[in-house]
Structure formats: C-alpha cells, structure tokens
C-alpha atoms as a PDB file:
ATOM      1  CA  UNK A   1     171.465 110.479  51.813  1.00  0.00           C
ATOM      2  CA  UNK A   2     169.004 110.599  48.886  1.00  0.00           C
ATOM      3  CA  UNK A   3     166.429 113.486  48.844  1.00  0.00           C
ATOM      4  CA  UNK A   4     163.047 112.027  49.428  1.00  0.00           C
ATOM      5  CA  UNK A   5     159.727 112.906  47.701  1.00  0.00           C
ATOM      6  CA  UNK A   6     157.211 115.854  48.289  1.00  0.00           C
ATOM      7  CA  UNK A   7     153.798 115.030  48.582  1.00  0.00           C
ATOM      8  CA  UNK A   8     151.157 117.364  47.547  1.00  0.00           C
ATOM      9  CA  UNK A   9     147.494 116.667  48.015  1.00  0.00           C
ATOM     10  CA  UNK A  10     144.694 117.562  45.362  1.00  0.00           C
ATOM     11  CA  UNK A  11     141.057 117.560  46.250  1.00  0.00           C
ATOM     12  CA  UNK A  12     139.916 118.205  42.868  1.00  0.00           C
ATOM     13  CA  UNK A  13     136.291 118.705  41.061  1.00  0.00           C
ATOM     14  CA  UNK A  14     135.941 117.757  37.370  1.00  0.00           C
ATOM     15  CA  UNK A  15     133.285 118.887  34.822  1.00  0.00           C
ATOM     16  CA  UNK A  16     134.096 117.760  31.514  1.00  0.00           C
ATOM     17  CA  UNK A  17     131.636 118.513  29.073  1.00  0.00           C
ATOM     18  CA  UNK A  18     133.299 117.031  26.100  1.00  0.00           C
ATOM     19  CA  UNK A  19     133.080 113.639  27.276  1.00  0.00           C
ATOM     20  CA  UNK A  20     130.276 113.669  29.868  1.00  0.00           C
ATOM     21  CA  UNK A  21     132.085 113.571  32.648  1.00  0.00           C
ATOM     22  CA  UNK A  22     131.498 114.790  36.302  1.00  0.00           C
ATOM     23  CA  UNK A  23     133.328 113.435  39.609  1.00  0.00           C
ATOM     24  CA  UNK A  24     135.069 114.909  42.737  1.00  0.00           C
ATOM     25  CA  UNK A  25     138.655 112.858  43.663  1.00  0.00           C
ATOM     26  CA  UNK A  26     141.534 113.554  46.241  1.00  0.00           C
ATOM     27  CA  UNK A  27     145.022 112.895  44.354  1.00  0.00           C
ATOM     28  CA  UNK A  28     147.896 112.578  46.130  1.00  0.00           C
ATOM     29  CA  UNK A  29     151.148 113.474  43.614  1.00  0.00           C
ATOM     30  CA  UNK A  30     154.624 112.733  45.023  1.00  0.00           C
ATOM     31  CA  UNK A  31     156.780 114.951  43.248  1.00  0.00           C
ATOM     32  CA  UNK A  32     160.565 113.597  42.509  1.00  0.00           C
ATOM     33  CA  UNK A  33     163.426 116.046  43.983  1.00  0.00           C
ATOM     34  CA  UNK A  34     164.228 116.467  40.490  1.00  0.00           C
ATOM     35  CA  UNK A  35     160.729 117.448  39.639  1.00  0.00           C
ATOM     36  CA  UNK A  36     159.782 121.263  39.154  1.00  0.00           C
ATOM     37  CA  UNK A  37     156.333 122.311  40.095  1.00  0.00           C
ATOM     38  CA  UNK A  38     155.570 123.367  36.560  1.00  0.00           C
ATOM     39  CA  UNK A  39     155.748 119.842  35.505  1.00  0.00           C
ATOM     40  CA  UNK A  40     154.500 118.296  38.745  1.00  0.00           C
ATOM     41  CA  UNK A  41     151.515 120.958  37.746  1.00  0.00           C
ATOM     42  CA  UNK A  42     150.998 119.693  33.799  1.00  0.00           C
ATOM     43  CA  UNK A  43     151.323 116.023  35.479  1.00  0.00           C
ATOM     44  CA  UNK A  44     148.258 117.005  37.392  1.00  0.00           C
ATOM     45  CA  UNK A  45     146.459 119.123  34.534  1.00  0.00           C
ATOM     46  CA  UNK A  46     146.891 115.728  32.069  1.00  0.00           C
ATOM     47  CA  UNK A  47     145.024 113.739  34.895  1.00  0.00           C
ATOM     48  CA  UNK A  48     142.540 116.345  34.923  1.00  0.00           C
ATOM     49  CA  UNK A  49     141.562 116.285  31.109  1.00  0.00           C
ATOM     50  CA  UNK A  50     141.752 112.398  30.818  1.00  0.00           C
ATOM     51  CA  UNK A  51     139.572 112.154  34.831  1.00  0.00           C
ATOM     52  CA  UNK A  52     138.378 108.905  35.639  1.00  0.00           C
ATOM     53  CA  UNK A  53     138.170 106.554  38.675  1.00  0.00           C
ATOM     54  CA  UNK A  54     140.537 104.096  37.168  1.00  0.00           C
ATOM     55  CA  UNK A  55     143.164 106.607  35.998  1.00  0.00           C
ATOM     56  CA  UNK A  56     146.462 106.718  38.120  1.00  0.00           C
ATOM     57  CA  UNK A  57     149.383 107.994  38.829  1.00  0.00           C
ATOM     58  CA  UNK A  58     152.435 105.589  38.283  1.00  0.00           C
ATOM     59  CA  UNK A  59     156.314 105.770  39.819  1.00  0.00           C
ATOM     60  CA  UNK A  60     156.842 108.542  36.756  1.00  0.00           C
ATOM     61  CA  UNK A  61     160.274 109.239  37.063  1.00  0.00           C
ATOM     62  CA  UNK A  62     161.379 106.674  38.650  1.00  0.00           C
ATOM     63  CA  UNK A  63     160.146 103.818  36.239  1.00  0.00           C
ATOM     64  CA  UNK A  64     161.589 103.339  32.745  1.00  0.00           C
ATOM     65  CA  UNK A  65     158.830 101.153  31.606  1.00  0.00           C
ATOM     66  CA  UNK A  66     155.998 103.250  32.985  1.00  0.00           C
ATOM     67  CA  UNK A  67     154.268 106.833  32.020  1.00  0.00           C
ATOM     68  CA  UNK A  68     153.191 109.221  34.021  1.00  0.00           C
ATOM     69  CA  UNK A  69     149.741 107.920  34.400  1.00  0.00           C
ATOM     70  CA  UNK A  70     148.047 105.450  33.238  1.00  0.00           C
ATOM     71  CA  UNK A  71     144.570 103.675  32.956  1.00  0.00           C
ATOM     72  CA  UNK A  72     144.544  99.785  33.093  1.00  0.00           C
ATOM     73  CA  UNK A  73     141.714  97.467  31.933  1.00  0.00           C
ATOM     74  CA  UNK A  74     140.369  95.030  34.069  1.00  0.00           C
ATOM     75  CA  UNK A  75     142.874  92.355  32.024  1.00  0.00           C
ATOM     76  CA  UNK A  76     145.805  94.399  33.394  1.00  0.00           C
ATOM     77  CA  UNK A  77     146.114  95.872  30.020  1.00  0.00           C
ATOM     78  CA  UNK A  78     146.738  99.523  28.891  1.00  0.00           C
ATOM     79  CA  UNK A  79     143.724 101.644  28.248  1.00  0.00           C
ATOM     80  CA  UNK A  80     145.611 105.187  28.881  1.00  0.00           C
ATOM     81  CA  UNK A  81     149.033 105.746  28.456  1.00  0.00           C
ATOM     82  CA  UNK A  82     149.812 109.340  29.201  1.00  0.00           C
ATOM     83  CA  UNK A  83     153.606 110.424  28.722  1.00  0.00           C
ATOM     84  CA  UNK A  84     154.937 114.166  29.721  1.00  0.00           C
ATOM     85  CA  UNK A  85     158.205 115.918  27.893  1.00  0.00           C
ATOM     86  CA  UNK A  86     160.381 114.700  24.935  1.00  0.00           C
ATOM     87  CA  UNK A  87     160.809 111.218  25.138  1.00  0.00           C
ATOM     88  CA  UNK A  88     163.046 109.368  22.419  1.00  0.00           C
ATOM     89  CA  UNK A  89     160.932 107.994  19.658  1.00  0.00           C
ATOM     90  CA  UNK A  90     161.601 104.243  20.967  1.00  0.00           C
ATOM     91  CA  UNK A  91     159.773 105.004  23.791  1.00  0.00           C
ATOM     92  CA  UNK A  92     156.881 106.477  22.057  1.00  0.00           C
ATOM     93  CA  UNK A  93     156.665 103.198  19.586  1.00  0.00           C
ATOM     94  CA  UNK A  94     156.833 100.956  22.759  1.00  0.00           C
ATOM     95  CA  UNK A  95     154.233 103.122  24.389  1.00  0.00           C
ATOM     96  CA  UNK A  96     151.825 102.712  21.273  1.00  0.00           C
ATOM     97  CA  UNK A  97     152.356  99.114  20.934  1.00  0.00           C
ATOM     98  CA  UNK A  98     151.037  98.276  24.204  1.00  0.00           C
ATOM     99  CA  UNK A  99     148.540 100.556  24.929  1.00  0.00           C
ATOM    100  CA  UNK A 100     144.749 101.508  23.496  1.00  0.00           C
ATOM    101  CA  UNK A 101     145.465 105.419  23.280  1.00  0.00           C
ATOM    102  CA  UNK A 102     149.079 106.913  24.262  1.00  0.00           C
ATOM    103  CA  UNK A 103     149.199 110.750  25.153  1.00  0.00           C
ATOM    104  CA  UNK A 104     151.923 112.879  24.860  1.00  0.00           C
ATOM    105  CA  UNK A 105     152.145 116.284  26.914  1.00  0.00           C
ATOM    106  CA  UNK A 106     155.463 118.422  25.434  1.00  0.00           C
ATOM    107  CA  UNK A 107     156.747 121.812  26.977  1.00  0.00           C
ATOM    108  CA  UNK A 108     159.058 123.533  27.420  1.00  0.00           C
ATOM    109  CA  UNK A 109     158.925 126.025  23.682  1.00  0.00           C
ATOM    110  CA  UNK A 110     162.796 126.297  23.148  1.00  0.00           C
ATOM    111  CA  UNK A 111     163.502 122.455  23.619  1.00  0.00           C
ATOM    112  CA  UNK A 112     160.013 121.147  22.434  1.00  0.00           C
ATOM    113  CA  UNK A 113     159.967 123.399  18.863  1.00  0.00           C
ATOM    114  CA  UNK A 114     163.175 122.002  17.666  1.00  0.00           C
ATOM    115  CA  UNK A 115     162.498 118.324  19.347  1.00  0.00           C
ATOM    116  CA  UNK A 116     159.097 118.289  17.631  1.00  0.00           C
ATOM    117  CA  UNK A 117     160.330 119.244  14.002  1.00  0.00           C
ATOM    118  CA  UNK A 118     162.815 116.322  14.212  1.00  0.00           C
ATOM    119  CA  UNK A 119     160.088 113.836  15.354  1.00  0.00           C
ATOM    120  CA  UNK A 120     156.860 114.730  13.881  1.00  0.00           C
ATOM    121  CA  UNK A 121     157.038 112.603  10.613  1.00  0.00           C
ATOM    122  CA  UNK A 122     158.244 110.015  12.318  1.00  0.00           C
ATOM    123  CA  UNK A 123     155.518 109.984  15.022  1.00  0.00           C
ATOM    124  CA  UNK A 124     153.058 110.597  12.406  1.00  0.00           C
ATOM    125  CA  UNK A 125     153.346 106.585  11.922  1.00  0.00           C
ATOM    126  CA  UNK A 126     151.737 106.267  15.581  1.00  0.00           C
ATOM    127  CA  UNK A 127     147.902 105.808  14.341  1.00  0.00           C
ATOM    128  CA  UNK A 128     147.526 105.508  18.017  1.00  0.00           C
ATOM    129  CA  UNK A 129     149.309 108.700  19.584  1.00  0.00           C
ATOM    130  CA  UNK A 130     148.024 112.256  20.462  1.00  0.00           C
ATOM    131  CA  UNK A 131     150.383 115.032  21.142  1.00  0.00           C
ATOM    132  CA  UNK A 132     149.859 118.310  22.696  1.00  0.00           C
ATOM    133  CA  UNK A 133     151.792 120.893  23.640  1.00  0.00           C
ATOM    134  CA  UNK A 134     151.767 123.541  26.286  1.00  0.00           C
ATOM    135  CA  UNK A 135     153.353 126.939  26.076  1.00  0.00           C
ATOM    136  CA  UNK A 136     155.595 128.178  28.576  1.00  0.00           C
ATOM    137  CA  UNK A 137     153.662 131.319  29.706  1.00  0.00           C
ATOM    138  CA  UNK A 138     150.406 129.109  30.364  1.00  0.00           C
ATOM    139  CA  UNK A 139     153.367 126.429  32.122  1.00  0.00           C
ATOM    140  CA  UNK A 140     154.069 129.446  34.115  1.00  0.00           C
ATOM    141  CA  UNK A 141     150.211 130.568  34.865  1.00  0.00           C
ATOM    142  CA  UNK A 142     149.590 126.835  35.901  1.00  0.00           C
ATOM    143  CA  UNK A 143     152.453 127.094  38.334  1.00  0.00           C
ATOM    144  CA  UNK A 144     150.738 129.857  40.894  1.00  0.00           C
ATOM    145  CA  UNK A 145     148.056 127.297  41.425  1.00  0.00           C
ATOM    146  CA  UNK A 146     150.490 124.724  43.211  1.00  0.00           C
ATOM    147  CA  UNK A 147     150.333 124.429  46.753  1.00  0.00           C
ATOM    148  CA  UNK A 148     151.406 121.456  49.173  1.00  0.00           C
ATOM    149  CA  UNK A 149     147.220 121.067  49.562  1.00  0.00           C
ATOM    150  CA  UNK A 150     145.802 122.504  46.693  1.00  0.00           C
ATOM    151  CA  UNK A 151     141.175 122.282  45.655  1.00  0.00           C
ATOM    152  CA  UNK A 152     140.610 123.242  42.141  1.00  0.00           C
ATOM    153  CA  UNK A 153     137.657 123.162  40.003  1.00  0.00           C
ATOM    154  CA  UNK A 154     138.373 122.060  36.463  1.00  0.00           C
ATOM    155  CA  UNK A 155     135.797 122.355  34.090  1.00  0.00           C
ATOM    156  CA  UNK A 156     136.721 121.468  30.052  1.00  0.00           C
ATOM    157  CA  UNK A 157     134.465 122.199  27.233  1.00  0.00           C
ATOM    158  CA  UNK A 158     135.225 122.141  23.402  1.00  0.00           C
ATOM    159  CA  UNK A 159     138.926 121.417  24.562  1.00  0.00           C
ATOM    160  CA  UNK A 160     139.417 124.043  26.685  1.00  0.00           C
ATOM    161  CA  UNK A 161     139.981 123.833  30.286  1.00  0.00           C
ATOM    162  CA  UNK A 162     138.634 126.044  33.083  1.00  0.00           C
ATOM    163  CA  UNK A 163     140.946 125.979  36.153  1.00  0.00           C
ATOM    164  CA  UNK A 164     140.268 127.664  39.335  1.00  0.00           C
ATOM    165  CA  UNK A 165     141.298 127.631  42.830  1.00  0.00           C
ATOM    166  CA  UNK A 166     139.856 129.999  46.061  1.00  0.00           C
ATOM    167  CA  UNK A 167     142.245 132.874  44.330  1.00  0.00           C
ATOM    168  CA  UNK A 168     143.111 132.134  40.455  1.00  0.00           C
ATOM    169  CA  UNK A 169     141.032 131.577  37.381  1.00  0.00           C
ATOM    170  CA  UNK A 170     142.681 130.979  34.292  1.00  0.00           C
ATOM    171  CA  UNK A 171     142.176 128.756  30.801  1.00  0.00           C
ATOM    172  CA  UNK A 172     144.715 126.906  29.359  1.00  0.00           C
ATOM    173  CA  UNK A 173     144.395 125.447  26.189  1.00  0.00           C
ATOM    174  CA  UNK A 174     146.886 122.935  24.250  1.00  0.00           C
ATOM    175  CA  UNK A 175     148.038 123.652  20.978  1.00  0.00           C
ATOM    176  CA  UNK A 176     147.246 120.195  19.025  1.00  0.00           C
ATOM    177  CA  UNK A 177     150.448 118.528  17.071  1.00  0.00           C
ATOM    178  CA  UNK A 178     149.101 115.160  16.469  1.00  0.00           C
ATOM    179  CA  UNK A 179     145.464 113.223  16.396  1.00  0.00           C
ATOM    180  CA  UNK A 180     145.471 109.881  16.957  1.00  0.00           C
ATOM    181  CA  UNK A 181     143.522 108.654  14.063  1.00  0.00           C
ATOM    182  CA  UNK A 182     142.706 105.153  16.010  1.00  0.00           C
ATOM    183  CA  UNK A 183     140.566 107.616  18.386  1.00  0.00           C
ATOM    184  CA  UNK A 184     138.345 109.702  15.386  1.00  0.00           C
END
C-alpha cells in the first residue's frame, strides 16, 4: 500500500515591498512521503517571495514535466517557473525554453557547492534563469516554523525576507548565484 500525502495548511500574510505587493492567501501544500519538511518549508518560502493570486502549486514530485510552482498566463502559457534542488541541466534548458522567468531554489551546502561549480557556466547560457541558494542552518531555522496548520507573516524588503509565526521571528536571506539578465 503506497504512503499517501500530508497536507499542511498555510494561512499566510504577504508584504513585499520590493515589488509592491500586499495580499492575505490560505495554501494548502501536500507534502510527498518522500518529502522532508525542510523542503516542503523552502517550497512554501519560494511561493512566498514570488506571492500572487495566480501563482500555484503543481503535482511537484510527482510530475516530470512540471516545477514546483508555477504561474500561467491567461494563454495557458508559463509566466513563473519555479524549480527547487539540483535538477540536471536538461531540465533547466527545457524549463527556460518554455517559460517567461524560471527560478531555481538549491540547498542542501555539501551537495549544492559541488553541483553548482559543475553547472554554473553552463547555466550561465540561461538569459532567462535566476538561482538562489539557501544555507542549511537558515534550511534548519525555516524548519521550526512547520506545523500541520501553520499563519505566518512574511514581509520582504531589499531581498530580504521577514518570517514570523505566533512564536518565531527570523530572516532568511538567499545567497544570489545567477541573475536572469531577461528580468534587469
């Protein structure tokens, strides 16, 4: 019998000062038995930077041909395509050539400092691809705000982001790897 899904529920408040951008949302996140928290967590974090009505979660895991999230334009094209972990390079190219903007979120240090040195000149080709990257002790801090029914506050200015629940305040920012130079 196959281990089924955990849903968590996020009632979550956004002020994002960078882009002008203020809304209140309840997420629901169905996290894969193979899933830890700490990346069901950054999954949740990436929506949280990119927030917008339109932006959604996709099968993740369980869908080759999908990211994480995603925003679609009204012609059922790709706005937002928002990618977490090391993915091979193919994946990355197909990502950029059909969508706008593709995000990548990397952690995990000891896998993503080596992984990164072997890729970076060849993403470098992406005009179209950001990548960020997460260290593990702010993966870990992000961690002891995930609950089954979680309300955070999120609030990002000059790219870094605020996170609070009723008992935790922290900031977490991303060390930058690439700019998408479509985007400046």
């Amino acid at each position: 019998m196959a281990l089924k899904a955990t849903i968590y529920k996020a009632s979550v408040n956004v002020a994002d000062m960078d882009r002008n951008v203020f809304l209140d949302n309840n997420l629901t996140l169905a996290r894969h038995p193979s899933e830890t928290e700490e990346r069901l967590m950054l999954r949740l974090l990436a929506w949280l930077v990119h927030a917008d009505q339109c932006l959604t979660f996709t099968r993740g895991l369980c869908a080759d041909d999908e990211p994480e999230i995603w925003q679609l334009n009204d012609h059922n094209g790709i706005d937002i395509w928002i990618d977490l972990g090391l993915p091979e390079e193919r994946r990355i190219k197909k990502a950029c050539s059909r969508a706008a903007q593709v995000w990548l979120y990397a952690y995990n240090a000891r896998a993503a400092l080596p992984w990164w040195q072997q890729q970076q000149s060849k993403l470098a080709q992406q005009d179209n691809l950001t990548v960020r990257f997460l260290d593990d002790m702010q993966l870990a801090a992000l961690k002891t705000l995930a609950a089954r029914s979680m309300t955070l506050q999120a609030t990002i200015q000059d790219g870094a982001i605020w996170l609070s629940d009723e008992t935790h305040n922290m900031e977490i920012t991303f060390t930058r790897w690439q700019e998408s130079r479509s985007a400046q």
